[in-house]
N, C-alpha and C. Protein backbone atom coordinates (compact mmCIF):
# COMPACT_ATOMS: atom_id res chain seq x y z
N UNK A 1 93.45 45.06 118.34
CA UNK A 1 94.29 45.93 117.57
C UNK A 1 93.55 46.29 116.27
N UNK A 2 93.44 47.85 116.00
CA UNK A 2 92.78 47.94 114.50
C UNK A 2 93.25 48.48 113.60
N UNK A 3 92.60 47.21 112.51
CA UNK A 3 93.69 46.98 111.51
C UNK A 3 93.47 48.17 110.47
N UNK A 4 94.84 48.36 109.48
CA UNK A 4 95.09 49.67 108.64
C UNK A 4 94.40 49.34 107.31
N UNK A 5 93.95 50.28 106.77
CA UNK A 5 93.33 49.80 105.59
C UNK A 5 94.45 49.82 104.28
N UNK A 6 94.48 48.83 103.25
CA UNK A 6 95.43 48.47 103.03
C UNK A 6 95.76 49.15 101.72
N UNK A 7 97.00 49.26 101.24
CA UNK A 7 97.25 50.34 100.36
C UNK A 7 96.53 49.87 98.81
N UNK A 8 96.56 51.50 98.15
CA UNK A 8 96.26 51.31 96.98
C UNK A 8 96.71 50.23 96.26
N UNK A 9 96.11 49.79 95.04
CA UNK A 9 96.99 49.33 94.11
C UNK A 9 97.98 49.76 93.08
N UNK A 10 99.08 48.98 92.68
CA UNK A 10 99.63 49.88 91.93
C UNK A 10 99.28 50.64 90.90
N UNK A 11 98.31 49.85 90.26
CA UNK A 11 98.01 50.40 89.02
C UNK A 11 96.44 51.66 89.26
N UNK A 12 96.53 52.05 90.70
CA UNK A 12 95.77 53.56 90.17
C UNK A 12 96.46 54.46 91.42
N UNK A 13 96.48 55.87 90.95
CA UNK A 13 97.34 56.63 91.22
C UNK A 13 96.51 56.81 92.54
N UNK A 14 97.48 57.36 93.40
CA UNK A 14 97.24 57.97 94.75
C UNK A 14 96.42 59.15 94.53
N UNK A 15 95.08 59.70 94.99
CA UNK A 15 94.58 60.61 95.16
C UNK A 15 95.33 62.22 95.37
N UNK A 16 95.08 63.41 94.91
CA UNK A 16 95.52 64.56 95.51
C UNK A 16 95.00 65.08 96.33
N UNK A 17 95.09 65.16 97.81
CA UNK A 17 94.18 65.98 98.83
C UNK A 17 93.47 67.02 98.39
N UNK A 18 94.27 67.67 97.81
CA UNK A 18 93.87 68.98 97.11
C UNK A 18 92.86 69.28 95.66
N UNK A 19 92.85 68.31 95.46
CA UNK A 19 92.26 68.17 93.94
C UNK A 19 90.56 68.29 94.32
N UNK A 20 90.27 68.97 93.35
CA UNK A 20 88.51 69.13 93.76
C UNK A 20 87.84 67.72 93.05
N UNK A 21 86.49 68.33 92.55
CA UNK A 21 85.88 66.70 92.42
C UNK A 21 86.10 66.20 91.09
N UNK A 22 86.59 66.83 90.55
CA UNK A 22 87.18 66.71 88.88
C UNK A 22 88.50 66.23 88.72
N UNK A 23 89.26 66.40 89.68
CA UNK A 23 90.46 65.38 89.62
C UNK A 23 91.29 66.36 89.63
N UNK A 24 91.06 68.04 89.22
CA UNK A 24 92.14 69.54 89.23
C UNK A 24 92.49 69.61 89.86
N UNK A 25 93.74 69.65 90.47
CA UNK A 25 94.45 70.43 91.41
C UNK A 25 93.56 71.75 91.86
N UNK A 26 94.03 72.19 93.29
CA UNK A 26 93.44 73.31 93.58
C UNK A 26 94.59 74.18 93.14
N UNK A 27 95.71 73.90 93.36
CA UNK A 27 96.76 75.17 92.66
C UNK A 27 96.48 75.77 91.34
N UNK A 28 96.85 76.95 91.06
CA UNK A 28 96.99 77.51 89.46
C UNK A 28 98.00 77.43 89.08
N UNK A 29 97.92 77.33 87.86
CA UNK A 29 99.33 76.71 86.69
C UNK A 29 99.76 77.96 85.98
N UNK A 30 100.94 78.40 86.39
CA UNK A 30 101.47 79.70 85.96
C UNK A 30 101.37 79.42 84.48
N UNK A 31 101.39 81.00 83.44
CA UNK A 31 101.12 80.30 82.19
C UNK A 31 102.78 79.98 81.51
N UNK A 32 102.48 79.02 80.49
CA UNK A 32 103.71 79.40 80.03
C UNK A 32 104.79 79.57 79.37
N UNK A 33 105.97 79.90 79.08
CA UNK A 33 106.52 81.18 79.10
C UNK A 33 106.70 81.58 77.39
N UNK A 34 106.75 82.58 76.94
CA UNK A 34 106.72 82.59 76.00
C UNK A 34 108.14 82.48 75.11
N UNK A 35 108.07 82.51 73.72
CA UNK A 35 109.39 82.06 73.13
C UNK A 35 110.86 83.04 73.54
N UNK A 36 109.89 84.44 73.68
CA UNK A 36 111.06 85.70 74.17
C UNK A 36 112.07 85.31 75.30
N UNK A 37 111.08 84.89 76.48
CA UNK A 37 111.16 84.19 77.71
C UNK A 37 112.20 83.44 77.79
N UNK A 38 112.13 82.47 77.08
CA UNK A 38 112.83 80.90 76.79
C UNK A 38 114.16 81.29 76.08
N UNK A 39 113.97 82.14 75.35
CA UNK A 39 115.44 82.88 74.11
C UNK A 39 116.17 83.90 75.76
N UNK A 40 115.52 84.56 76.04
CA UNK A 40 116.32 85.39 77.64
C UNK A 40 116.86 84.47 78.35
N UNK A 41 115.89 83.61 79.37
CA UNK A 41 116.56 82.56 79.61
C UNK A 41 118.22 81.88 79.32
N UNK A 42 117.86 80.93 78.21
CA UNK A 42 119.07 80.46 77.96
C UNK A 42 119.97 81.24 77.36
N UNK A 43 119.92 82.30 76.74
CA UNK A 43 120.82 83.45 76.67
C UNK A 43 121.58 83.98 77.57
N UNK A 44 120.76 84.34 78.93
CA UNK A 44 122.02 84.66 80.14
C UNK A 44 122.43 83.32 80.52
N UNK A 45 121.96 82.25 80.66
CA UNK A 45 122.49 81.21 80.76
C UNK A 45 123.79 81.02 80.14
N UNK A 46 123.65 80.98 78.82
CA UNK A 46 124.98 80.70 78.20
C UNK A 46 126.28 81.59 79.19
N UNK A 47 125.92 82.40 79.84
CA UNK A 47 126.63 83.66 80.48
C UNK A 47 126.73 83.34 82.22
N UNK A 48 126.24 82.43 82.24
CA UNK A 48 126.19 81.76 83.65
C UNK A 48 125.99 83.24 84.38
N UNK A 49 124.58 84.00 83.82
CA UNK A 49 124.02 85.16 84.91
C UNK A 49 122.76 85.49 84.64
N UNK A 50 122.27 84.60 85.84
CA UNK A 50 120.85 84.70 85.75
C UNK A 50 120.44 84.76 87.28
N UNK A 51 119.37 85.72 87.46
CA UNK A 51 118.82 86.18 89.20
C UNK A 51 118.15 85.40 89.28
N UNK A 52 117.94 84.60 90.92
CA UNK A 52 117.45 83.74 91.80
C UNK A 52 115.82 83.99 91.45
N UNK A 53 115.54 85.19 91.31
CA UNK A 53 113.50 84.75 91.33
C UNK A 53 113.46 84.71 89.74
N UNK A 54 113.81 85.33 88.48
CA UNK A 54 113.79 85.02 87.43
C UNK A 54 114.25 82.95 87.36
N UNK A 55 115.12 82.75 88.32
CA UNK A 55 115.73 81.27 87.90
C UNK A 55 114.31 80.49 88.48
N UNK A 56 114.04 80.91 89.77
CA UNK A 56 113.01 80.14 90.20
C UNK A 56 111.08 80.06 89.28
N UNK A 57 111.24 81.33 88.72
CA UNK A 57 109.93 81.37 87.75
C UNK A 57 110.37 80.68 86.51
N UNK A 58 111.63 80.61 86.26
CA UNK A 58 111.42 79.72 84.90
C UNK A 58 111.18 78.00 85.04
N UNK A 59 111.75 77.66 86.24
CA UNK A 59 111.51 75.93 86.78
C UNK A 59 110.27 76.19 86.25
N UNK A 60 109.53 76.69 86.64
CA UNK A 60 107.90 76.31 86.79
C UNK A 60 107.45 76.51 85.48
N UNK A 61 108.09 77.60 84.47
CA UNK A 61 107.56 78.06 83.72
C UNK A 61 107.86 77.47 82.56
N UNK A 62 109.26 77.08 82.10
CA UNK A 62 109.86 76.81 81.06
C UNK A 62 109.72 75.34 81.03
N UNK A 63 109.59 74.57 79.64
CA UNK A 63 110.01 73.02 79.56
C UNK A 63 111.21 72.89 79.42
N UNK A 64 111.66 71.33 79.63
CA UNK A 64 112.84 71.33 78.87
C UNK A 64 113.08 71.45 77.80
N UNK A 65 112.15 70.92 76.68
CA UNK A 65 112.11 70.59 75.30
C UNK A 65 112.51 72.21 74.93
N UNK A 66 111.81 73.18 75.81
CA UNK A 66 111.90 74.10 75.22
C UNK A 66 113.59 74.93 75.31
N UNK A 67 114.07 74.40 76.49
CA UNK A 67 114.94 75.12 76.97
C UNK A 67 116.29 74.28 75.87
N UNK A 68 116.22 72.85 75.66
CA UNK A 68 116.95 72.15 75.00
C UNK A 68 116.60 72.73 73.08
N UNK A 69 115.92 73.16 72.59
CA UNK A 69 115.79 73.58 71.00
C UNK A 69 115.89 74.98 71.55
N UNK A 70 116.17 75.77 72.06
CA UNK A 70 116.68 77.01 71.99
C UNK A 70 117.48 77.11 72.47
N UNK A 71 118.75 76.38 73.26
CA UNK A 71 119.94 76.22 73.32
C UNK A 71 120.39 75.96 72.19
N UNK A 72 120.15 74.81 71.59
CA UNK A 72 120.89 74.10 70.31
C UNK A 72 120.43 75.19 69.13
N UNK A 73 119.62 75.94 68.85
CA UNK A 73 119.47 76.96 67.90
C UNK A 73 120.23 78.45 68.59
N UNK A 74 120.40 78.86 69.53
CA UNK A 74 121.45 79.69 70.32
C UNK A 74 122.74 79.02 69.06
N UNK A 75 122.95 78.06 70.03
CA UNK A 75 124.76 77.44 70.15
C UNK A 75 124.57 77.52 68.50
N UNK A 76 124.01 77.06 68.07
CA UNK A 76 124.40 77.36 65.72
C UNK A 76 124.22 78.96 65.54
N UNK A 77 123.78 79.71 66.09
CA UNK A 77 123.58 81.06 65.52
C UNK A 77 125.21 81.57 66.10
N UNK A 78 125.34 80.97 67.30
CA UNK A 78 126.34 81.88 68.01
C UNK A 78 127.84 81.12 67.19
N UNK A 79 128.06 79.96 66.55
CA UNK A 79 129.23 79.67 65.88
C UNK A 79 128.97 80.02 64.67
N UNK A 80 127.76 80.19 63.72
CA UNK A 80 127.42 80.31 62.51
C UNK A 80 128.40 82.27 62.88
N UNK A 81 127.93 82.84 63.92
CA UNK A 81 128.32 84.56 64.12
C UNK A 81 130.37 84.41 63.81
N UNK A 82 130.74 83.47 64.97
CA UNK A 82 132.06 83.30 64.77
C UNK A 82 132.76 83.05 63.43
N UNK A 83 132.06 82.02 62.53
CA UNK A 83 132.54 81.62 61.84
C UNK A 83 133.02 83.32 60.54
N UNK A 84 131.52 83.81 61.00
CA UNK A 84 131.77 85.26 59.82
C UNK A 84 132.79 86.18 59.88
N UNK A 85 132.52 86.20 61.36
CA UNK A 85 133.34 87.11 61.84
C UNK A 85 135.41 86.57 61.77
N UNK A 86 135.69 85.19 61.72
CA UNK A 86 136.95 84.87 61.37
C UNK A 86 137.22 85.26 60.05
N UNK A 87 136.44 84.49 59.07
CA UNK A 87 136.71 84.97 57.73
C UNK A 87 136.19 85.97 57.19
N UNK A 88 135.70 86.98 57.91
CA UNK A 88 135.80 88.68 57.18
C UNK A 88 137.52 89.35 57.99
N UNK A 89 137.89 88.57 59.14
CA UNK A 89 138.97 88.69 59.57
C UNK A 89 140.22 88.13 58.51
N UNK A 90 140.24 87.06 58.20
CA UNK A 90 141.07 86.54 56.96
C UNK A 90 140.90 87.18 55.86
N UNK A 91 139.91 87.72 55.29
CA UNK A 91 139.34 87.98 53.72
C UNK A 91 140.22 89.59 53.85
N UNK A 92 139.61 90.39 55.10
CA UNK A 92 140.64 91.73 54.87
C UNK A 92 142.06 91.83 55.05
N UNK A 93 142.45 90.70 55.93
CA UNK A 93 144.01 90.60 56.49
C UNK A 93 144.51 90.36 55.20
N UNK A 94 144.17 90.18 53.76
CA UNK A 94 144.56 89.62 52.66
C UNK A 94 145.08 88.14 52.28
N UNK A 95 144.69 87.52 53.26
CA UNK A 95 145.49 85.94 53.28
C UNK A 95 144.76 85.34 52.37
């Protein structure tokens, strides 16, 4: 019976088939996305309307970090907007 050769160790990573002799992936790394990008993004987001190949290019494209600090700067611009807009509503109603 012949025997299997026995697995890596844990402590070094599994090889990429694909990787040339430098350790690169053979795939290309979409570039990415820029701040406009990332502000569009979570903008229709907030709107729960965003198209299937735009959703699928941002996985690849967008971080989270990025997608999480331009939500949270969204969400303050967009209550900082409410807040004006109540009290120019109060300030003319004369109250």
């Amino acid at each position: 019976m012949p025997e299997t050769p026995p697995p890596p160790p844990p402590d070094r990573p599994v090889p990429d088939p694909a990787a040339g002799p430098d350790g690169a992936s053979g795939r290309a790394q979409p570039p990415p996305a820029s701040f406009g990008q990332v502000v569009g993004a979570v903008f229709w987001s907030f709107f729960g309307v965003r198209k299937g190949n735009a959703m699928r290019s941002d996985e690849v494209r967008i971080r989270p970090h990025q997608v999480i600090l331009v939500g949270v700067l969204l969400a303050a611009v967009f209550v900082a907007t409410l807040l004006v807009i109540v009290r120019t509503i109060i300030k003319t109603a004369g109250a």
